[in-house]
C-alpha atoms as a PDB file:
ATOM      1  CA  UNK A   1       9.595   5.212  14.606  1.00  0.00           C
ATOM      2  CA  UNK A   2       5.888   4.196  14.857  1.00  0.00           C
ATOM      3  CA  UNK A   3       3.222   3.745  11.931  1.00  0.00           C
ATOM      4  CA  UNK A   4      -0.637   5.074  12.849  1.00  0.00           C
ATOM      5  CA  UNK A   5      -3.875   6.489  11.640  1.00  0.00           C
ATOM      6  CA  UNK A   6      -5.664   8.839  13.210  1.00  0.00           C
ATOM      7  CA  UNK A   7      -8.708   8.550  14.980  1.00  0.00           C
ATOM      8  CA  UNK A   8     -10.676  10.824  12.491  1.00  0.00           C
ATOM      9  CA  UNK A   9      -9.679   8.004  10.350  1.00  0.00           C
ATOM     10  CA  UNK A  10     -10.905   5.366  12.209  1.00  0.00           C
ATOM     11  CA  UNK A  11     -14.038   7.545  12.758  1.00  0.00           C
ATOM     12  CA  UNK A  12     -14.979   7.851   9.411  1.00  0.00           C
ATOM     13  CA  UNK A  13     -13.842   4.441   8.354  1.00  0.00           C
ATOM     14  CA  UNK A  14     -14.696   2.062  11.425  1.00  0.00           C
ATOM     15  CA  UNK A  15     -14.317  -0.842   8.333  1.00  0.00           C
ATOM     16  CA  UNK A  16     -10.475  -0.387   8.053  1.00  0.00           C
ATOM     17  CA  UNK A  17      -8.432  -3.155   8.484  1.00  0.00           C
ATOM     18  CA  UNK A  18      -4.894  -2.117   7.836  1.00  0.00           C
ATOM     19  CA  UNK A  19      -1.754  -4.915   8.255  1.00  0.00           C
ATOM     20  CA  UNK A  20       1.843  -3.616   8.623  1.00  0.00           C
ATOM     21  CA  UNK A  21       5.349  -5.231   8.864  1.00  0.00           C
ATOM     22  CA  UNK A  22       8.884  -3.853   9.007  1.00  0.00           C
ATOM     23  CA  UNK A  23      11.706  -5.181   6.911  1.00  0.00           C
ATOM     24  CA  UNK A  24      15.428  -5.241   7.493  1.00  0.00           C
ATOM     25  CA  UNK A  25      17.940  -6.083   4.789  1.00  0.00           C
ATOM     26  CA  UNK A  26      15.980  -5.881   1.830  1.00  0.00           C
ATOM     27  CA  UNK A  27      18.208  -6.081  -1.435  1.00  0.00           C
ATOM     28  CA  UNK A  28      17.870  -6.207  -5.108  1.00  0.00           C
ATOM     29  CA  UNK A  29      19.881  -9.431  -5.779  1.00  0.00           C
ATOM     30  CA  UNK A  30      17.352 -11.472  -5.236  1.00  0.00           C
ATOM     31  CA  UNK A  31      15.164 -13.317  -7.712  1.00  0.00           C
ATOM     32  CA  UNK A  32      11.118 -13.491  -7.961  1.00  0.00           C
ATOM     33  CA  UNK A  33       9.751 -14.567 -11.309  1.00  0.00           C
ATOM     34  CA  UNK A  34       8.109 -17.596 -10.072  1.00  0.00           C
ATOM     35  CA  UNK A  35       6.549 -15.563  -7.212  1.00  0.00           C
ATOM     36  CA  UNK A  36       5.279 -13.231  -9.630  1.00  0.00           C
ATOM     37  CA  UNK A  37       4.037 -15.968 -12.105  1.00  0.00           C
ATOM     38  CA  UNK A  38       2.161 -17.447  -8.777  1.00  0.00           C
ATOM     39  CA  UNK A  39       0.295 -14.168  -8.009  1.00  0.00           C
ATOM     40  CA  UNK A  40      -0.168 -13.223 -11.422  1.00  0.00           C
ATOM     41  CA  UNK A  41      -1.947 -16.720 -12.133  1.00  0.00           C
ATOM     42  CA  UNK A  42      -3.982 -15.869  -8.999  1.00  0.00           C
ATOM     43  CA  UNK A  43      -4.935 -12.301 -10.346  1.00  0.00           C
ATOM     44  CA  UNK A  44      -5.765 -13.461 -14.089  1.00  0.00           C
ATOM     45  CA  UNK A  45      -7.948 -16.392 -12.554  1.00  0.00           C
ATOM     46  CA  UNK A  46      -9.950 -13.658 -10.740  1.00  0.00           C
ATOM     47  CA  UNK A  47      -9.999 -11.573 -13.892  1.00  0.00           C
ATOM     48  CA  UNK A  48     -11.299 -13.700 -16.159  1.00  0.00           C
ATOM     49  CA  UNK A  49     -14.769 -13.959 -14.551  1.00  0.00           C
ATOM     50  CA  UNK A  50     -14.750 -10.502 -13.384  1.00  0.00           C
ATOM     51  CA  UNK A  51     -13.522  -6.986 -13.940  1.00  0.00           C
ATOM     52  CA  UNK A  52     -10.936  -4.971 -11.472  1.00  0.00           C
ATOM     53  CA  UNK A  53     -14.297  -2.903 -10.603  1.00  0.00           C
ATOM     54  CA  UNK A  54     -16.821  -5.709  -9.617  1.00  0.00           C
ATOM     55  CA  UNK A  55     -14.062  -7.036  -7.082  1.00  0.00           C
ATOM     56  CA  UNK A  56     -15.679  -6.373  -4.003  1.00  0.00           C
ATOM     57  CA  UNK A  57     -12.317  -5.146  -2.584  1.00  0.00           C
ATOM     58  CA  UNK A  58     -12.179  -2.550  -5.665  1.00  0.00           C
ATOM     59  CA  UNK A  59     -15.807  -1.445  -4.889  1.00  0.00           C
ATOM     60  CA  UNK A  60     -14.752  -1.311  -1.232  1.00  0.00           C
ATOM     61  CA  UNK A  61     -12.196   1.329  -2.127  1.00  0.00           C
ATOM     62  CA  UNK A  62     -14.452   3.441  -4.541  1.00  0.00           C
ATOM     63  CA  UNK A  63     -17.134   4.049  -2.001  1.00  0.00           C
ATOM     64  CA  UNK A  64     -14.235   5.191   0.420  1.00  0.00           C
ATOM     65  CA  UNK A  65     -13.408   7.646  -2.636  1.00  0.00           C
ATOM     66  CA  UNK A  66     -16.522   8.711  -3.239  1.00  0.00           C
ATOM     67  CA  UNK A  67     -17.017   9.268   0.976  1.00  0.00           C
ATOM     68  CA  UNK A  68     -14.308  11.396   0.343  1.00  0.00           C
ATOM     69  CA  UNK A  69     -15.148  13.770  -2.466  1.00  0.00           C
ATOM     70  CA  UNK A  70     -13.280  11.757  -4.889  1.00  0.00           C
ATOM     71  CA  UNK A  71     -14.401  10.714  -8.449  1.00  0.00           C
ATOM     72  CA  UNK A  72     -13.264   6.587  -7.858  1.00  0.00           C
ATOM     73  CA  UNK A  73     -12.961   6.334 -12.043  1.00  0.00           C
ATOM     74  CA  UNK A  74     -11.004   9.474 -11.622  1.00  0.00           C
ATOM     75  CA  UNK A  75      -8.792   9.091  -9.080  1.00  0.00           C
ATOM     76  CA  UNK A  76      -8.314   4.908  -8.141  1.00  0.00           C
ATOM     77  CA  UNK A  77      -6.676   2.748  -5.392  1.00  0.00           C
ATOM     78  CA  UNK A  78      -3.406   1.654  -6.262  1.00  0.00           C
ATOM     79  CA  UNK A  79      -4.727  -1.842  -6.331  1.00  0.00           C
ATOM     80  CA  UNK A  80      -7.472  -1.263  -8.775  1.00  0.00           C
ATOM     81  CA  UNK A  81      -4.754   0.680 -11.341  1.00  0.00           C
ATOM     82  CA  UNK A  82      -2.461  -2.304 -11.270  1.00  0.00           C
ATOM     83  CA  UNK A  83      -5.283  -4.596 -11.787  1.00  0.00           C
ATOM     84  CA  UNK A  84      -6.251  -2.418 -14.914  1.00  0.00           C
ATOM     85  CA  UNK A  85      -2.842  -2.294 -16.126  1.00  0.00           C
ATOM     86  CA  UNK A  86      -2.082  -6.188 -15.502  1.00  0.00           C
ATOM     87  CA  UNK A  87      -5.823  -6.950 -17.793  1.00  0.00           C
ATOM     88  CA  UNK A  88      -4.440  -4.811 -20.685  1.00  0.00           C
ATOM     89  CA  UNK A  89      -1.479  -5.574 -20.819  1.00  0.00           C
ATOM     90  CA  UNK A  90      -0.974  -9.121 -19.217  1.00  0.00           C
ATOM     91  CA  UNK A  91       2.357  -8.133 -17.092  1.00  0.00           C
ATOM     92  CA  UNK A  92       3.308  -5.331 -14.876  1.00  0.00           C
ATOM     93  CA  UNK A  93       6.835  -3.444 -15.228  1.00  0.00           C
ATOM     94  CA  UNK A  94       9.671  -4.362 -13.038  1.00  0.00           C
ATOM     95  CA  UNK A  95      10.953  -2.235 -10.766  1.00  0.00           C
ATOM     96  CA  UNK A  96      12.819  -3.707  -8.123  1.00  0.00           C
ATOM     97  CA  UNK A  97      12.189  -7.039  -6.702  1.00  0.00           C
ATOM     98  CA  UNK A  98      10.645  -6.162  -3.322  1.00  0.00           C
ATOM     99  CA  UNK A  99       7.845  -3.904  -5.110  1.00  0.00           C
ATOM    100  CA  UNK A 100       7.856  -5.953  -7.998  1.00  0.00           C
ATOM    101  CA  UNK A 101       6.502  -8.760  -5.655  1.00  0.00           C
ATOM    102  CA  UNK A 102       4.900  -6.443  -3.328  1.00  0.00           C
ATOM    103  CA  UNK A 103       2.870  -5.309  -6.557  1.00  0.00           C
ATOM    104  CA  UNK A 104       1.835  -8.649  -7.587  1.00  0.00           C
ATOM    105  CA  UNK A 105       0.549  -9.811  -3.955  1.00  0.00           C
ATOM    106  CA  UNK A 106      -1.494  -6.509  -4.227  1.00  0.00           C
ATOM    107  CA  UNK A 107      -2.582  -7.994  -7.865  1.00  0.00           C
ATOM    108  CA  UNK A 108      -3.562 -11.313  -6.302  1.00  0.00           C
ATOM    109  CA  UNK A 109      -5.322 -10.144  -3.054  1.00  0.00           C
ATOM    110  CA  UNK A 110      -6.860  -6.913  -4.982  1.00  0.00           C
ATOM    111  CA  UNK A 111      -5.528  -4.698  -1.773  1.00  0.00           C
ATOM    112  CA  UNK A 112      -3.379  -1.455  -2.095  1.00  0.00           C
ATOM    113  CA  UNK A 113      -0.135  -3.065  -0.949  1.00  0.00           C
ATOM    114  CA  UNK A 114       2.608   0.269  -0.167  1.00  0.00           C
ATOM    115  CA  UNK A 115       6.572   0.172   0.439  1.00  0.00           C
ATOM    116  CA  UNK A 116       8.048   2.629   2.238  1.00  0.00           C
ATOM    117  CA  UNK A 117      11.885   3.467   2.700  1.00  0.00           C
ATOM    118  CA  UNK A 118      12.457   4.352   6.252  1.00  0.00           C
ATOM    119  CA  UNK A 119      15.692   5.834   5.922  1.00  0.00           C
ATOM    120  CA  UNK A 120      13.321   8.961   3.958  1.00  0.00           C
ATOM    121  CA  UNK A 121      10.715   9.284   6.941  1.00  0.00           C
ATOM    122  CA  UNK A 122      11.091  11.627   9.391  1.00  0.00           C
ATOM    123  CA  UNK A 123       9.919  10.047  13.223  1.00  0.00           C
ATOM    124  CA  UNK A 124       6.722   8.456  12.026  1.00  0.00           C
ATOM    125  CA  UNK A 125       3.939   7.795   9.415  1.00  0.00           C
ATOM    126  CA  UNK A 126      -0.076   8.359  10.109  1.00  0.00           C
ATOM    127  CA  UNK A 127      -2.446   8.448   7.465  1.00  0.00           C
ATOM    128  CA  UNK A 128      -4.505  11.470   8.092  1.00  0.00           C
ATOM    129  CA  UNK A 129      -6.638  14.589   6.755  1.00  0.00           C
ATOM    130  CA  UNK A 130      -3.939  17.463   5.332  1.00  0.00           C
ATOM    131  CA  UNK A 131      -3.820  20.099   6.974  1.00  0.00           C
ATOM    132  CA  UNK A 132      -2.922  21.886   3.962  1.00  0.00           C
ATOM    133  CA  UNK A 133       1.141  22.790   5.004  1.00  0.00           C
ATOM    134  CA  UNK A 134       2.208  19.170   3.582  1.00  0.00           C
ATOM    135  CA  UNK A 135       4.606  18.723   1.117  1.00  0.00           C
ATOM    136  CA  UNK A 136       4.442  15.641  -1.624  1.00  0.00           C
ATOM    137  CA  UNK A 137       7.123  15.183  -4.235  1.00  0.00           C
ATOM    138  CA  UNK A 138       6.225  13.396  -7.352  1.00  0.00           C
ATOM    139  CA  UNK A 139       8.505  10.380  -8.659  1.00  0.00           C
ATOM    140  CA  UNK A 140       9.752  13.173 -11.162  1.00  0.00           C
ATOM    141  CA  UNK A 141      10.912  15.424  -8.273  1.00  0.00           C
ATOM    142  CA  UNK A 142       7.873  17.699  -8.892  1.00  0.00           C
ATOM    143  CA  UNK A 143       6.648  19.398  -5.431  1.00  0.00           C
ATOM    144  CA  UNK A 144       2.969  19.798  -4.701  1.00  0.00           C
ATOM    145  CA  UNK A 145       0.563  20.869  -1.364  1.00  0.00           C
ATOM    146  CA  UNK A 146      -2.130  18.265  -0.854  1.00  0.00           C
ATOM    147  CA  UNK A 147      -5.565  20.432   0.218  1.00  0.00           C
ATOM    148  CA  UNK A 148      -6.552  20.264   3.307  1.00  0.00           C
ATOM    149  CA  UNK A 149      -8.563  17.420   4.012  1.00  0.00           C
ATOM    150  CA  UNK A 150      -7.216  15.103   1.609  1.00  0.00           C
ATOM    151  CA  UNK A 151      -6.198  12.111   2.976  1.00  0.00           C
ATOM    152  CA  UNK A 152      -2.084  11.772   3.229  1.00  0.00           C
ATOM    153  CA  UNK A 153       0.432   9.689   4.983  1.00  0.00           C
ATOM    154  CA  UNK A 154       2.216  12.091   6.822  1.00  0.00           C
ATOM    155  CA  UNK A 155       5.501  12.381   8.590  1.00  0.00           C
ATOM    156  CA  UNK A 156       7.133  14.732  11.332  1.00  0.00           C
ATOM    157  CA  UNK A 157       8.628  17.010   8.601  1.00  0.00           C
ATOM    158  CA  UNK A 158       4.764  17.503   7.099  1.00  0.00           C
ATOM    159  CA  UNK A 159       6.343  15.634   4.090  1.00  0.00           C
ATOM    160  CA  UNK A 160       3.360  13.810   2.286  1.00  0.00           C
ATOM    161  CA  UNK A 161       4.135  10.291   1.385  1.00  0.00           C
ATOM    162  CA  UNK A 162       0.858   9.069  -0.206  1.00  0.00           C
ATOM    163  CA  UNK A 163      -1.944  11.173  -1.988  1.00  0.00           C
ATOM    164  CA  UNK A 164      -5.404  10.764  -1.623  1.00  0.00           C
ATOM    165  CA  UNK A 165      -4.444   7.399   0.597  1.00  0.00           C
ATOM    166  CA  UNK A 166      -4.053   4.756  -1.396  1.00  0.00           C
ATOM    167  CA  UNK A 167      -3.908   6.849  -4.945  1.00  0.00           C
ATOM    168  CA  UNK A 168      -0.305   7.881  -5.385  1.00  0.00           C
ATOM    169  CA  UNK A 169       2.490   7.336  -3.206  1.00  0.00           C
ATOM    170  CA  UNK A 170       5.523  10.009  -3.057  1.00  0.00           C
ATOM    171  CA  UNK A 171       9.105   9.627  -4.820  1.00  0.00           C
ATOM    172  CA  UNK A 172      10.403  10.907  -1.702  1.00  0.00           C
ATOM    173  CA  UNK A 173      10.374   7.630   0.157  1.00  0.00           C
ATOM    174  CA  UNK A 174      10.271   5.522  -3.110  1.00  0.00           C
ATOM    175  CA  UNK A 175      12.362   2.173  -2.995  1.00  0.00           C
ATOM    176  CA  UNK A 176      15.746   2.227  -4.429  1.00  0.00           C
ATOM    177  CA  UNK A 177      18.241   0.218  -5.513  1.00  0.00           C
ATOM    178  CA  UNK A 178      19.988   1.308  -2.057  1.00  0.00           C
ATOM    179  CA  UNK A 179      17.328   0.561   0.112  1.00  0.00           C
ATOM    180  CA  UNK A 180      17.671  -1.647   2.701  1.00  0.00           C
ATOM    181  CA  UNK A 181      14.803  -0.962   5.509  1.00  0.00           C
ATOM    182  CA  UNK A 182      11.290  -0.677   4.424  1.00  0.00           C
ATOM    183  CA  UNK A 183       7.710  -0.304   6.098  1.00  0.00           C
ATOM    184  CA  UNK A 184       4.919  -2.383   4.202  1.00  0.00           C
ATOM    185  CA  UNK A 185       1.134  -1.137   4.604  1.00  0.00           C
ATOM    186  CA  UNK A 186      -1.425  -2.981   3.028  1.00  0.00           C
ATOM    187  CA  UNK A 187      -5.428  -1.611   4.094  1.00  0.00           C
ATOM    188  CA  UNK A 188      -8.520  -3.068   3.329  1.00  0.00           C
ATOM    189  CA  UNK A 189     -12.185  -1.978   3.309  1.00  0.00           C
ATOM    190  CA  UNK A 190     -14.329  -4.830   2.269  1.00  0.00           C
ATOM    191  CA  UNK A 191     -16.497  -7.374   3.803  1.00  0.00           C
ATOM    192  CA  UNK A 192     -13.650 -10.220   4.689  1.00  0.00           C
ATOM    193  CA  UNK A 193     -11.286  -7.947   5.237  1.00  0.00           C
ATOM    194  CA  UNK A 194      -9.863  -8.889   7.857  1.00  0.00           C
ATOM    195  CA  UNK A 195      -9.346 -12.719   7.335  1.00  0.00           C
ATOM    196  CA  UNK A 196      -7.759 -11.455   3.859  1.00  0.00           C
ATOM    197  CA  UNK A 197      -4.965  -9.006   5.604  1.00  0.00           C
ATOM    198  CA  UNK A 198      -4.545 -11.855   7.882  1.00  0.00           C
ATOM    199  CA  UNK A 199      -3.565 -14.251   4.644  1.00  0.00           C
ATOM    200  CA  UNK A 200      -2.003 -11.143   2.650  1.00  0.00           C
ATOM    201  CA  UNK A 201       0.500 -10.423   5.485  1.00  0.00           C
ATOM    202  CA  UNK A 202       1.147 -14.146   6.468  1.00  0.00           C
ATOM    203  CA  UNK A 203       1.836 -14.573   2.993  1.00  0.00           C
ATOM    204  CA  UNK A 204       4.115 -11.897   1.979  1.00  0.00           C
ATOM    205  CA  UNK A 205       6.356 -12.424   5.450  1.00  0.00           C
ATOM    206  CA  UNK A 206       7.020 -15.724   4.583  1.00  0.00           C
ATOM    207  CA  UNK A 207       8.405 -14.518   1.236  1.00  0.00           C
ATOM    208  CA  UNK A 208      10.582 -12.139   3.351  1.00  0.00           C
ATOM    209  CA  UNK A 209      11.645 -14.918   5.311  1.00  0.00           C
ATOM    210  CA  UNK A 210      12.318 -16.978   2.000  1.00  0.00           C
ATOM    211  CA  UNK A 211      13.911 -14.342   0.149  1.00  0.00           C
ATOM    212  CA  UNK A 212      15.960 -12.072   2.027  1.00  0.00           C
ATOM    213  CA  UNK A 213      16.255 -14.374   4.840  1.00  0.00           C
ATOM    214  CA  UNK A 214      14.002 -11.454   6.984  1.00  0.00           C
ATOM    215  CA  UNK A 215      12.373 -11.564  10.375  1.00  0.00           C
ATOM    216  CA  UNK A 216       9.100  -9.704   9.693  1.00  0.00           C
ATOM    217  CA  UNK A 217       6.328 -10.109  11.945  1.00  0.00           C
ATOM    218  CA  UNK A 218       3.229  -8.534  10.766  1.00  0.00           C
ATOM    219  CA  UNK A 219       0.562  -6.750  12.770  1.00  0.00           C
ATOM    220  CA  UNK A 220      -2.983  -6.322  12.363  1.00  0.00           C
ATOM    221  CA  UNK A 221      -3.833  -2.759  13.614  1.00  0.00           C
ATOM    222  CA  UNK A 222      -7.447  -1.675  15.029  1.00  0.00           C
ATOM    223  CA  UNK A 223      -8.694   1.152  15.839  1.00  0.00           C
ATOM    224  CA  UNK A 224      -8.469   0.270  19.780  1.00  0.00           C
ATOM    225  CA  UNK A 225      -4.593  -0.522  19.113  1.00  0.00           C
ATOM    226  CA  UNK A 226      -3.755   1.956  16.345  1.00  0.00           C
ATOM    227  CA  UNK A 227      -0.171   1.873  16.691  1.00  0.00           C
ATOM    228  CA  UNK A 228       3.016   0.036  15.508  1.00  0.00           C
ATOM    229  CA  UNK A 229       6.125   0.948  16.544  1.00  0.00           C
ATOM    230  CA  UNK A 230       9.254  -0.063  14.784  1.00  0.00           C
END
């Protein structure tokens, strides 16, 4: 199984800096309040002086939207809607503990962190343009067909598993209470992008390693090594 995007990607954003990791053995026993207090205290800090939208990670993201025919206060990263919903309401709602803390390193970094479950991908993932045949299932078990040239994460099956990249991601490959194996993206756009993936991914493999007593070990993916195989 190998994780990719596609060269028209990497084309069109040469400022990409995506980091991915694999996880074995994830369960939901496991306890993360005080790692959510930690990156919520992180997020609020970084709130209080400035809004989700002048974070120049947020306005990173909006100008990708807008690249791509997107309203960005229409349709936002999934970094910028938790960040909105965390100033509002001053807590996020828990889900399961891996996306629970996934969500609040996304929070604290202002990236679009996604979990995957492997065991509901067919062969691969690449985040690429639609072709138009791909299939996305909502987290209500709705079906819909992306447009062609939207930006997905696609499998082998043409199943979509993100919308609009780092909008919406699918119920299809949503984390259970079942899962076990997961595939953690996290993509950046902005000026210190890369140094902040770096830290993001460091970061959120030693929780693995803490937590679920995991072996992780994240990669840093360019455009002249696009590929991680897992």
């Amino acid at each position: 199984m190998h994780f990719q995007h596609s060269t028209d990607i990497w084309r069109d954003f040469p400022g990409l800096v995506p980091g991915v990791m694999s996880v074995a053995g994830v369960t939901k026993d496991v306890r993360v309040d005080d790692r959510l207090a930690h990156y919520g205290e992180i997020a609020a800090k970084r709130l209080a002086t400035a809004s989700e939208g002048e974070l120049p990670e947020i306005q990173a993201w909006r100008r990708a939207f807008s690249a791509m025919g997107l309203k960005p206060t229409q349709y936002r990263c999934a970094s910028e809607s938790l960040l909105r919903r965390f100033r509002k309401e001053g807590a996020l709602p828990r889900l399961h503990p891996l996306i629970d803390l996934c969500n609040a390193v996304s929070l604290a970094y202002a990236v679009p962190v996604a979990v995957f479950d492997v065991s509901r991908i067919s062969s691969y993932v690449e985040v690429r343009y639609a072709a138009g045949d791909e299939t996305y299932v909502t987290f209500s078990g709705q079906t819909e067909r992306p447009p062609a040239g939207e930006v997905v994460f696609a499998d082998a099956d043409a199943m979509a598993h993100a919308r609009r990249w780092t909008n919406r991601q699918s119920g299809r490959s949503a984390v259970r209470d079942t899962t076990t194996d997961v595939l953690i993206v996290a993509e950046a756009l902005h000026d210190t992008a890369r140094a902040d993936i770096e830290a993001l991914t460091a970061g959120l493999a030693g929780e693995m390693r803490a937590l679920w007593r995991a072996t992780p070990a994240p990669v840093l993916l360019t455009a002249s090594s696009p590929r991680f195989t897992f």
